[in-house]
N, C-alpha and C. Protein backbone atom coordinates (compact mmCIF):
# COMPACT_ATOMS: atom_id res chain seq x y z
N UNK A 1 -12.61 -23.19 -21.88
CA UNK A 1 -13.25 -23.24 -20.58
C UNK A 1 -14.47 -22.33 -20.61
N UNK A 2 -15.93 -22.88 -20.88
CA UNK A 2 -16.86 -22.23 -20.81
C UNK A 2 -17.29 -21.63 -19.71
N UNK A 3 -17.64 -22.14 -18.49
CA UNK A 3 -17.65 -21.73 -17.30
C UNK A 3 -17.03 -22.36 -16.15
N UNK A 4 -17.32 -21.41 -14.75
CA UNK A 4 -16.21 -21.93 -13.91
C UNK A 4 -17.70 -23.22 -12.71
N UNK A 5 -16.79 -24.05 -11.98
CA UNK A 5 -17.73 -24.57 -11.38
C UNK A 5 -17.75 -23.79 -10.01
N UNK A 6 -18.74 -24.32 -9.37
CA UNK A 6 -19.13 -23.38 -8.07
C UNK A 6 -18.15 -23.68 -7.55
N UNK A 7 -17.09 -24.70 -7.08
CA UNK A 7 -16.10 -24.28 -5.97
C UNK A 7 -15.07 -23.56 -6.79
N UNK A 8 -14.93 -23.19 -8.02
CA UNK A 8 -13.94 -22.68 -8.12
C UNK A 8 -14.53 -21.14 -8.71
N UNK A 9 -15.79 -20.71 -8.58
CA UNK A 9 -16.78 -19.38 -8.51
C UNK A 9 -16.10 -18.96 -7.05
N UNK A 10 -16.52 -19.68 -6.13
CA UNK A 10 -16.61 -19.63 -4.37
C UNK A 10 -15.43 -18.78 -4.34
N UNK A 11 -14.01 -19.78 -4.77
CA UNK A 11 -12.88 -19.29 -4.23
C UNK A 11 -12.44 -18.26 -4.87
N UNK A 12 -12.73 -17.90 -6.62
CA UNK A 12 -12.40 -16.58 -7.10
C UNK A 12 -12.90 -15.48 -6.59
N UNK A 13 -14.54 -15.85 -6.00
CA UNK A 13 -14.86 -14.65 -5.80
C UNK A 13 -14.76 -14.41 -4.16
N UNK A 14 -13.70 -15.24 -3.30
CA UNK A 14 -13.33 -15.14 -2.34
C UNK A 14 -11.90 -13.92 -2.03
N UNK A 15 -11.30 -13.91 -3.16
CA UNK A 15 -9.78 -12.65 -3.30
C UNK A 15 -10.31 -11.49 -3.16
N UNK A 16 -11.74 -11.47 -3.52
CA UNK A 16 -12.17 -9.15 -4.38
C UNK A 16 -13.57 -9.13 -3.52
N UNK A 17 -13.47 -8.21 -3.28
CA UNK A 17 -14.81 -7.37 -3.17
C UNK A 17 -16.35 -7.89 -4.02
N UNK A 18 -17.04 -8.09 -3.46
CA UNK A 18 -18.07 -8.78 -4.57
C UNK A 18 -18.20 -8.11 -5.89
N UNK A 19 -18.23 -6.65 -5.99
CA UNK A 19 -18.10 -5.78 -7.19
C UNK A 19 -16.95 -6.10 -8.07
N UNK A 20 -16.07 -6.44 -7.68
CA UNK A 20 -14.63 -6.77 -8.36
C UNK A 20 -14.80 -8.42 -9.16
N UNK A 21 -15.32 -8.92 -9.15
CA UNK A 21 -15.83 -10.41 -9.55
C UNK A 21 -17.10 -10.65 -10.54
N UNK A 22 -16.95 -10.96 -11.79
CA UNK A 22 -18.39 -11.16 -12.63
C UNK A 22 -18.23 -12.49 -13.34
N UNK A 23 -19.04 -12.95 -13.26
CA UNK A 23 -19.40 -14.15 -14.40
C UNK A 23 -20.84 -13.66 -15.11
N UNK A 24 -21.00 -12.96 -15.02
CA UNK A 24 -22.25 -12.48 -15.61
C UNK A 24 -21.94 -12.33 -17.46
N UNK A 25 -23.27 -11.99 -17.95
CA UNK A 25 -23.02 -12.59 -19.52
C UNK A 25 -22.43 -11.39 -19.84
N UNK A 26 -22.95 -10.02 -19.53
CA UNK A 26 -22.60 -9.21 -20.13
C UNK A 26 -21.30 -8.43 -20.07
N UNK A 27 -21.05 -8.67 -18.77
CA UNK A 27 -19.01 -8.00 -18.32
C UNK A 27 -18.22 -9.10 -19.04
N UNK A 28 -18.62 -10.24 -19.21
CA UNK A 28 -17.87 -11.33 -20.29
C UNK A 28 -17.79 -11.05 -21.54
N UNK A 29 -19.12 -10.48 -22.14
CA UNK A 29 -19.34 -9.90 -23.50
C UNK A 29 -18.16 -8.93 -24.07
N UNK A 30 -18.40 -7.89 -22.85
CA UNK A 30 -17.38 -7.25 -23.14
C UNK A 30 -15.64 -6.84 -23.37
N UNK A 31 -15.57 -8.16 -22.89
CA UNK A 31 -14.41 -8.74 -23.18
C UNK A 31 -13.87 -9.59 -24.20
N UNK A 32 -14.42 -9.67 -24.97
CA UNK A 32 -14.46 -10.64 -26.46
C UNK A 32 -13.73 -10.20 -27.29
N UNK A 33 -13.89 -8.63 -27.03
CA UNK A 33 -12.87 -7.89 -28.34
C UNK A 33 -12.71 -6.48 -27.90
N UNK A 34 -11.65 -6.47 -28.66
CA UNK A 34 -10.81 -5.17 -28.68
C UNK A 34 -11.69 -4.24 -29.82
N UNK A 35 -10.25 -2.99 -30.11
CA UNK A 35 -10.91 -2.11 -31.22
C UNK A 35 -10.95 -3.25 -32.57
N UNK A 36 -9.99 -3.69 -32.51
CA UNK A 36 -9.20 -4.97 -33.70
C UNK A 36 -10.97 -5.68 -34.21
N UNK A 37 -10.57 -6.18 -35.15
CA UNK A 37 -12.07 -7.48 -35.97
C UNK A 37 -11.47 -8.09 -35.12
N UNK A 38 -10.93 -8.97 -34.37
CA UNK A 38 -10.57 -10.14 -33.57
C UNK A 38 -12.15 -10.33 -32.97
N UNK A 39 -12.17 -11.63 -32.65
CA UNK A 39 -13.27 -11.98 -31.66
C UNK A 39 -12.73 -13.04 -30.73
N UNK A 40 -12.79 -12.94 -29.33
CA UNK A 40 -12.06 -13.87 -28.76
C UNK A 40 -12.85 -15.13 -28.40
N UNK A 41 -13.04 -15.73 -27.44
CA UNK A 41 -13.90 -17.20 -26.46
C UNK A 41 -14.29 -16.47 -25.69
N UNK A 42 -15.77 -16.72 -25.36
CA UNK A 42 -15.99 -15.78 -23.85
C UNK A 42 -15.46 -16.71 -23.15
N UNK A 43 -15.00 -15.56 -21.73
CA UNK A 43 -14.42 -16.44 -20.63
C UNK A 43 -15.52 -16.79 -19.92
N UNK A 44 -15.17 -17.34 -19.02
CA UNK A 44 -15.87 -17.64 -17.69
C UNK A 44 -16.00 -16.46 -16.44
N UNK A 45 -15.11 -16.02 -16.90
CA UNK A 45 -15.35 -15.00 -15.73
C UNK A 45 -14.35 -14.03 -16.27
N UNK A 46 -14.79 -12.25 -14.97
CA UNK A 46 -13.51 -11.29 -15.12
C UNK A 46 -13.53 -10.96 -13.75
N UNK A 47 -12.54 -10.66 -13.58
CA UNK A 47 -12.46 -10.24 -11.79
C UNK A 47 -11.11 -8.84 -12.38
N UNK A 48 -11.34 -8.12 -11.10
CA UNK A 48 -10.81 -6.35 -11.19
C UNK A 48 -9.93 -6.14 -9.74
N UNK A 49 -8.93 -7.07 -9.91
CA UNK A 49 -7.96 -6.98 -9.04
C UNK A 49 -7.57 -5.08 -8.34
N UNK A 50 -6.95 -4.95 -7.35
CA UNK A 50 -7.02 -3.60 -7.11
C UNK A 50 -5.02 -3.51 -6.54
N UNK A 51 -4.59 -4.59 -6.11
CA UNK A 51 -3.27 -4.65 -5.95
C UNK A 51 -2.26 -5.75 -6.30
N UNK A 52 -1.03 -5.41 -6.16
CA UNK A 52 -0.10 -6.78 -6.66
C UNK A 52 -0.17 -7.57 -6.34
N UNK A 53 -0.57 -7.59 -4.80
CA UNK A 53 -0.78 -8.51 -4.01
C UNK A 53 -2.04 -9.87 -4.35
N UNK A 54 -3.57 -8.93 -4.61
CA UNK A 54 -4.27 -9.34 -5.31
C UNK A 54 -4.20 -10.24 -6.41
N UNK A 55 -3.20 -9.37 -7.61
CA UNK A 55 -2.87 -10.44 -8.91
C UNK A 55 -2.26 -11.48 -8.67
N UNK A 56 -1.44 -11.57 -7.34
CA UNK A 56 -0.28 -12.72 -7.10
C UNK A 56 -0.91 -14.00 -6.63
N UNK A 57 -2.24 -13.26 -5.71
CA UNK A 57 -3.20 -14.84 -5.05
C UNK A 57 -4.07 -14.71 -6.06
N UNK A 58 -4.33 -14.22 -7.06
CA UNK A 58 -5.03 -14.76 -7.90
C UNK A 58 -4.33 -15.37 -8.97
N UNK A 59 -3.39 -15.25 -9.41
CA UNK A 59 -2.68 -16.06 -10.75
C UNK A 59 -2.00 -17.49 -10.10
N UNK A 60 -1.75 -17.34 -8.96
CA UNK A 60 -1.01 -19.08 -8.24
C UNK A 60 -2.49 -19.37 -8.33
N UNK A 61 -3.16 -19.01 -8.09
CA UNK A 61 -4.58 -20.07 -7.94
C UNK A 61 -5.22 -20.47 -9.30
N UNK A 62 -5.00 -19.67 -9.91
CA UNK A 62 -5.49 -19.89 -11.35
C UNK A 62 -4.32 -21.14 -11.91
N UNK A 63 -3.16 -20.52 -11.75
CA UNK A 63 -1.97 -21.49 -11.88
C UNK A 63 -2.48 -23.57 -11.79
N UNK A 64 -2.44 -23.12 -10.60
CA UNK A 64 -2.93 -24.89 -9.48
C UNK A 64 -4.34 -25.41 -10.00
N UNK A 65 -4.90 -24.12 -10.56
CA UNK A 65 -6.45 -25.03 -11.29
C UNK A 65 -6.32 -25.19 -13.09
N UNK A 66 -5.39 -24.44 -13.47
CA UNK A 66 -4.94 -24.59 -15.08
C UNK A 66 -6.06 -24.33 -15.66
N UNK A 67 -6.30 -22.90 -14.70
CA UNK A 67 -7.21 -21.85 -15.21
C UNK A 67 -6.46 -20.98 -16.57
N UNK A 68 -6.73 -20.59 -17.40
CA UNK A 68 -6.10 -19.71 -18.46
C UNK A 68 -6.32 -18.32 -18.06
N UNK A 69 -5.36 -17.19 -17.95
CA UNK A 69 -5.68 -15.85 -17.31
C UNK A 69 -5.35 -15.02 -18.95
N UNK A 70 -5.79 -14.07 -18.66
CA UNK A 70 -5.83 -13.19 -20.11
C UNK A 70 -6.01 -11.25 -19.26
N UNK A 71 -4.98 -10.65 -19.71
CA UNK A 71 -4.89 -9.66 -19.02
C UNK A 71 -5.42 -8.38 -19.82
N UNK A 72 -6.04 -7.71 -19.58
CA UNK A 72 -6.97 -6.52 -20.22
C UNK A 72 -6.71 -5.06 -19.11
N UNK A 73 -6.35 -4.86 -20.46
CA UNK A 73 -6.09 -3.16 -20.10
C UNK A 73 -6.82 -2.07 -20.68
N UNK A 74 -6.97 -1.36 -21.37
CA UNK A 74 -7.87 -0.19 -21.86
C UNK A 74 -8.62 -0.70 -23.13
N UNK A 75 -8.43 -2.17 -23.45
CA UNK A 75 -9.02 -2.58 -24.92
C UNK A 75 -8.63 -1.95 -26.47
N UNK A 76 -7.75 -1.15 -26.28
CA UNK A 76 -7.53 -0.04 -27.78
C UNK A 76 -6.47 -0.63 -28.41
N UNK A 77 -5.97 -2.38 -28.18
CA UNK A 77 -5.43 -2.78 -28.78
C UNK A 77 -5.59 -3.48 -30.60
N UNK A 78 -5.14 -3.33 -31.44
CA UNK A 78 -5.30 -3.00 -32.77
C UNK A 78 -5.22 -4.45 -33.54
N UNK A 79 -4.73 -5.24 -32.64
CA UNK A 79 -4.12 -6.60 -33.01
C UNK A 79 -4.74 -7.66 -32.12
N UNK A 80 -6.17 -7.13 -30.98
CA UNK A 80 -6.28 -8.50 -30.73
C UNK A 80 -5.76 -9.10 -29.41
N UNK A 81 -4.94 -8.57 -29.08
CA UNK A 81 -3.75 -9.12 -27.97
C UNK A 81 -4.62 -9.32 -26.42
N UNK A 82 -5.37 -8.27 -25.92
CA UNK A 82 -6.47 -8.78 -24.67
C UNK A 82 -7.29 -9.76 -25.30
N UNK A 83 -7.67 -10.01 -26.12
CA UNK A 83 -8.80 -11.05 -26.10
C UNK A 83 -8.61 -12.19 -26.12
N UNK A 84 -9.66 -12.68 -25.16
CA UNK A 84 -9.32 -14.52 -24.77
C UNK A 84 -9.58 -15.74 -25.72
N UNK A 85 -8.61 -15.91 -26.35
CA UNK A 85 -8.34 -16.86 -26.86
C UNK A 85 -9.32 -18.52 -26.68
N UNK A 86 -9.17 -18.98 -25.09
CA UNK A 86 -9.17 -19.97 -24.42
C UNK A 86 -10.57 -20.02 -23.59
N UNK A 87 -10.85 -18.99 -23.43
CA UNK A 87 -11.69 -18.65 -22.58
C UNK A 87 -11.04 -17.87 -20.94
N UNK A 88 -11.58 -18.77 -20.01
CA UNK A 88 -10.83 -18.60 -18.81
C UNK A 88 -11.51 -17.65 -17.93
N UNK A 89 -10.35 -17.16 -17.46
CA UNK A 89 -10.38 -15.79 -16.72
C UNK A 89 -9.82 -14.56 -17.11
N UNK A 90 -10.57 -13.16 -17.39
CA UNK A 90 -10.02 -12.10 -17.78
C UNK A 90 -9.69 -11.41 -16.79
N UNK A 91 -8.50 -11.04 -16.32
CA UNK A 91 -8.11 -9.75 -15.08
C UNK A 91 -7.60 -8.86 -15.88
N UNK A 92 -9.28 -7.89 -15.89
CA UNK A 92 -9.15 -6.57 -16.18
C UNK A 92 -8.45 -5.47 -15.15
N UNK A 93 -7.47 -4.83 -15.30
CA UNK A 93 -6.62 -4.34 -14.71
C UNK A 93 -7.20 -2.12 -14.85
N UNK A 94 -8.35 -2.38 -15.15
CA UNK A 94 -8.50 -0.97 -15.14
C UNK A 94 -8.74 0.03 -14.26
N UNK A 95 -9.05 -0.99 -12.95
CA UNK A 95 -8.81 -0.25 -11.38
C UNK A 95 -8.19 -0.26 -10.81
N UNK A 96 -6.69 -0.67 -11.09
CA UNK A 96 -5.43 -0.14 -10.82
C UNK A 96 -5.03 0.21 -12.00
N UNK A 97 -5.42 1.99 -11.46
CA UNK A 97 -4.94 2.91 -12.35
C UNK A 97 -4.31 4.01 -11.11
N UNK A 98 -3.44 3.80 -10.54
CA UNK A 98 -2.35 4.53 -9.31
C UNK A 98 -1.34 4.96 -10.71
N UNK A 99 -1.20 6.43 -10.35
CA UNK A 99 0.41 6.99 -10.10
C UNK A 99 1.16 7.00 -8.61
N UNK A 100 2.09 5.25 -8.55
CA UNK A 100 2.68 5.68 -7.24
C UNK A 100 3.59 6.36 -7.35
N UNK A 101 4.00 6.99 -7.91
CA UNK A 101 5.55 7.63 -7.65
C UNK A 101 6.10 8.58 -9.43
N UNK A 102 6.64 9.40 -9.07
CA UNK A 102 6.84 10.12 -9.63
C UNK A 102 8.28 10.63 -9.59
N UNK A 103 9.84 10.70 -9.76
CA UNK A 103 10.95 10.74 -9.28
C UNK A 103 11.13 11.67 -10.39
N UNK A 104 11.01 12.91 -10.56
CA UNK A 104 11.76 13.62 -11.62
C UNK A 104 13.13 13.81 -11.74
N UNK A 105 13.92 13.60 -10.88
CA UNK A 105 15.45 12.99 -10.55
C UNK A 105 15.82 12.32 -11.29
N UNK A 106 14.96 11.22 -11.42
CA UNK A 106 15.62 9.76 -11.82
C UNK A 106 15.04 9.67 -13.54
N UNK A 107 14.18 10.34 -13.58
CA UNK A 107 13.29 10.35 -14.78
C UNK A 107 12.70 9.03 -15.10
N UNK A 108 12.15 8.61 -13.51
CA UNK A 108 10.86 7.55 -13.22
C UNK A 108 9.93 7.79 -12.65
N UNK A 109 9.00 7.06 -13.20
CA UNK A 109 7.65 6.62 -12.70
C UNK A 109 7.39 5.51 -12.28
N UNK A 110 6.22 5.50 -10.72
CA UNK A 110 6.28 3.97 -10.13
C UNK A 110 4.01 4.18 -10.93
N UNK A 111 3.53 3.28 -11.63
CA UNK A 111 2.36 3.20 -11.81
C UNK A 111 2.15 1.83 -11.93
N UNK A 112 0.66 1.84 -11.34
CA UNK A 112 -0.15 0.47 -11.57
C UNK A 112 0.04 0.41 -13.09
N UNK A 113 -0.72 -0.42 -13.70
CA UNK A 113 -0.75 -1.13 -14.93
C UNK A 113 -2.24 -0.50 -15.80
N UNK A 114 -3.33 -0.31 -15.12
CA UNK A 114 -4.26 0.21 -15.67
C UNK A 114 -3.89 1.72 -15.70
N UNK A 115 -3.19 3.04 -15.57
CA UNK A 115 -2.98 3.92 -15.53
C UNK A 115 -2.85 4.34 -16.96
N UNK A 116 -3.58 5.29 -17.60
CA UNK A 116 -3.62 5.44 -18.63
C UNK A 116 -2.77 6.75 -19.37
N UNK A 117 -2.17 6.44 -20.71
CA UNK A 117 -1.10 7.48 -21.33
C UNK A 117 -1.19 8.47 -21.19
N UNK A 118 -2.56 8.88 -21.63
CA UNK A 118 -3.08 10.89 -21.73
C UNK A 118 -2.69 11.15 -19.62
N UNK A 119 -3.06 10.17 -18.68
CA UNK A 119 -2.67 10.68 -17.56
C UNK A 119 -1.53 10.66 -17.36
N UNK A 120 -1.22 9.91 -17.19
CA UNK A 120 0.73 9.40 -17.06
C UNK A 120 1.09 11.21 -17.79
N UNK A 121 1.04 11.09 -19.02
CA UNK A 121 1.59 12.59 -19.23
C UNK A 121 1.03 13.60 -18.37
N UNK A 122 -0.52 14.16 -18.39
CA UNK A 122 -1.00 14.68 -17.59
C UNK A 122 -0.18 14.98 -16.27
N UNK A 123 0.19 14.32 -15.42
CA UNK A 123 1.05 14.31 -13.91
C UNK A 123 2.52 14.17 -13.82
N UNK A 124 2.89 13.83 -15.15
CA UNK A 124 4.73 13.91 -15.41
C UNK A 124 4.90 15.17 -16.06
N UNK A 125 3.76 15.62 -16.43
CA UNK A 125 4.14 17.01 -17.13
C UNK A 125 4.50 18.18 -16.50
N UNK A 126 4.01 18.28 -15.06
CA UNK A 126 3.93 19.19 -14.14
C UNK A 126 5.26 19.08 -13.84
N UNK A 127 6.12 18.46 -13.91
CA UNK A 127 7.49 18.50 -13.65
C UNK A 127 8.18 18.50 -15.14
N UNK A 128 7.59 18.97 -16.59
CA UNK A 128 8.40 19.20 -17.64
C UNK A 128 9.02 17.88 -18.06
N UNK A 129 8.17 16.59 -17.92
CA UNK A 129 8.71 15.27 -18.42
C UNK A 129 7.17 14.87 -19.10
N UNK A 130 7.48 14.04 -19.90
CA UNK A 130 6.00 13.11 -20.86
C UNK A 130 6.68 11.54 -21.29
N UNK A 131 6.08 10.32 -21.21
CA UNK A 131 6.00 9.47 -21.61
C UNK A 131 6.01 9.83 -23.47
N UNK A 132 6.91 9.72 -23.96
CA UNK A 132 6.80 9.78 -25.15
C UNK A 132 6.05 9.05 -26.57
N UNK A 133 5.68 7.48 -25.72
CA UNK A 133 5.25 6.56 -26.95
C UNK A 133 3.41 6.75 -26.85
N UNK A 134 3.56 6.64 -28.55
CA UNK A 134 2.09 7.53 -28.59
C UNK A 134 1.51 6.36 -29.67
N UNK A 135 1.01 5.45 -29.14
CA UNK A 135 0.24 4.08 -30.16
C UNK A 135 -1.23 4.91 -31.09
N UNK A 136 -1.62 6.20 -30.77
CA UNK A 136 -2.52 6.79 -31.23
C UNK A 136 -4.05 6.59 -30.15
N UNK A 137 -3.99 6.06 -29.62
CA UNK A 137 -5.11 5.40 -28.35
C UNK A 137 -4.52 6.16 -26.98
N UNK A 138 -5.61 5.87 -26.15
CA UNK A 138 -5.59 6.14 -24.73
C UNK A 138 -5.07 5.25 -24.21
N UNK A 139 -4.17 3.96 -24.54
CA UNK A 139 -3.71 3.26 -24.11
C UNK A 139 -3.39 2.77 -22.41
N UNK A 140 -3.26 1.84 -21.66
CA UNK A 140 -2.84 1.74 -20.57
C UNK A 140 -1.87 1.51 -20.45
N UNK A 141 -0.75 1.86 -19.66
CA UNK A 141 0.96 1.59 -19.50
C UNK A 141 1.25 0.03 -19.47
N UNK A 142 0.30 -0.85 -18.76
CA UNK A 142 0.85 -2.33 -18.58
C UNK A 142 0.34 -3.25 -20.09
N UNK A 143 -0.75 -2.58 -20.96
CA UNK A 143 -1.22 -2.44 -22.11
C UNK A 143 0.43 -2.49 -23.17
N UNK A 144 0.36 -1.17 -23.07
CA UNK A 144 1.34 -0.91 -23.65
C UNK A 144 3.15 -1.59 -23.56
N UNK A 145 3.29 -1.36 -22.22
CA UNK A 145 4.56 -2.40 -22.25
C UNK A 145 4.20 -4.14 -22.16
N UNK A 146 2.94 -4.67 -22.02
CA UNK A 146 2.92 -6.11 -22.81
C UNK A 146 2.49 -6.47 -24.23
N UNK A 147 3.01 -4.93 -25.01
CA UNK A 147 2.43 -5.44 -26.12
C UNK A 147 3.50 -4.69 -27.30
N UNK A 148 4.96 -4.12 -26.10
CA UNK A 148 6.03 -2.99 -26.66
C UNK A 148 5.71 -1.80 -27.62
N UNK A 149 4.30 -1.33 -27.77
CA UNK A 149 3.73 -0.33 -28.26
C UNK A 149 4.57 0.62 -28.55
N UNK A 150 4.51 1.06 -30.14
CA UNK A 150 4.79 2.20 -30.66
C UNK A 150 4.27 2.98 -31.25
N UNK A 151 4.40 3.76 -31.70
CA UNK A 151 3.68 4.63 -32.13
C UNK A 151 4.36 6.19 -33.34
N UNK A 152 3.71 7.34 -33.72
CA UNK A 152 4.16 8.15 -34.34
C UNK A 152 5.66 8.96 -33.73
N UNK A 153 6.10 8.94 -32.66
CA UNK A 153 7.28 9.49 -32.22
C UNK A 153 8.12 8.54 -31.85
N UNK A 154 8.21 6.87 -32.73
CA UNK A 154 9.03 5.92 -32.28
C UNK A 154 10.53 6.44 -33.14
N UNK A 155 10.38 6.66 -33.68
CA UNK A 155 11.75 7.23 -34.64
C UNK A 155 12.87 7.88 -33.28
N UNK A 156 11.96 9.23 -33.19
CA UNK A 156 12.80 9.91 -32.14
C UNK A 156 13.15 9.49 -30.94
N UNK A 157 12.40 8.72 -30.02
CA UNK A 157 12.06 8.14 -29.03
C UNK A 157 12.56 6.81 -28.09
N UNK A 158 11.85 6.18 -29.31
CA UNK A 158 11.60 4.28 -29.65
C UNK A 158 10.65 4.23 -28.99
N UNK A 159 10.39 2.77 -28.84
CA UNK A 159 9.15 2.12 -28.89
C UNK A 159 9.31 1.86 -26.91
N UNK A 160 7.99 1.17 -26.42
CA UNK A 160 8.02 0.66 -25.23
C UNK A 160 8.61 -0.44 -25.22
N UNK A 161 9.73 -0.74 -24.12
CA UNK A 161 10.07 -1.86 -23.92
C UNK A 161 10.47 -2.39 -22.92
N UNK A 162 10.83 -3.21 -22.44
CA UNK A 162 10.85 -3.64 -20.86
C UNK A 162 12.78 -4.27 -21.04
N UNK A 163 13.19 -4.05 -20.49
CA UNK A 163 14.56 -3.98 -19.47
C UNK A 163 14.87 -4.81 -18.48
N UNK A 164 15.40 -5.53 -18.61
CA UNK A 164 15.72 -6.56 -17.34
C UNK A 164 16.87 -6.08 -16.62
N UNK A 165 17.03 -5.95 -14.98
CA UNK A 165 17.84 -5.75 -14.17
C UNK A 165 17.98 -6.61 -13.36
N UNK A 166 19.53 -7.17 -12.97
CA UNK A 166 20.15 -8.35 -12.22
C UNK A 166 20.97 -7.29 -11.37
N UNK A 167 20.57 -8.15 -10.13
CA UNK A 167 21.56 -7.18 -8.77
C UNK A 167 21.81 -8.67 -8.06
N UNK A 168 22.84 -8.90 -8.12
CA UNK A 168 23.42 -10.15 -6.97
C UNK A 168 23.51 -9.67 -5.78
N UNK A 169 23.29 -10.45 -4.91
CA UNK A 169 23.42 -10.38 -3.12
C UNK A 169 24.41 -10.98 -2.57
């Protein structure tokens, strides 16, 4: 998908803030590649969602137009994994970078997806806790758990990984 057509420009850039929305050559450019040799398809566009809510009317819509979405987080991936394949749409996720919540109780954290490792420790540390997995990058948390990132303290640790929980009603 080289580019998008004007009604479907109109309605993407109808979800965000005009700043939050580019088809321009060069915010596309920069999305082509990671640290990795990979080179991806430029997309058609990137838009900079700011809540869940946001990603949710934007991926059903992308969904219903069989738009291709490609999710980008801090780029320091080693393998390639943000870059668009297909072209499409990139939702760069680097302005949701929230620490909501912090539970030193529970030994959780509630964070957006763009929130980055060196911070995440930074603000869990003040309570004598750290995210342990260390990919060697500044990585982003939603980065990192869609891509189960490990790193030099996976031995002791392990690696990132995601957990499924079932609660019946």
């Amino acid at each position: 998908m080289g580019e998008f057509n004007q009604e479907q420009t109109t309605v993407l850039s109808s979800f965000v803030e005009p700043d939050r929305f580019s088809t321009g050559i060069s915010n596309r450019e920069l999305h082509i590649h990671d640290i990795s040799s990979h080179v991806g398809t430029l997309p058609a566009g990137i838009i900079w969602p700011l809540s869940t809510e946001e990603v949710s009317r934007i991926l059903a819509w992308t969904y219903s137009q069989e738009i291709p979405v490609t999710p980008w987080g801090a780029g320091t991936s080693t393998e390639g994994n943000p870059v668009p394949t297909r072209g499409g749409l990139v939702m760069d996720f680097t302005r949701m970078n929230k620490i909501l919540a912090i539970r030193p109780q529970d030994l959780q954290t509630d964070v957006q997806p763009g929130v980055l490792r060196k911070e995440l420790n930074r603000q869990t540390g003040r309570y004598g806790l750290f995210f342990p997995v260390d990919p060697g990058a500044d990585a982003s948390i939603g980065g990192m758990i869609a891509n189960n990132a490990s790193g030099v303290q996976t031995i002791k640790y392990g690696a990132t990984r995601v957990t499924e929980t079932c609660t019946s009603s």
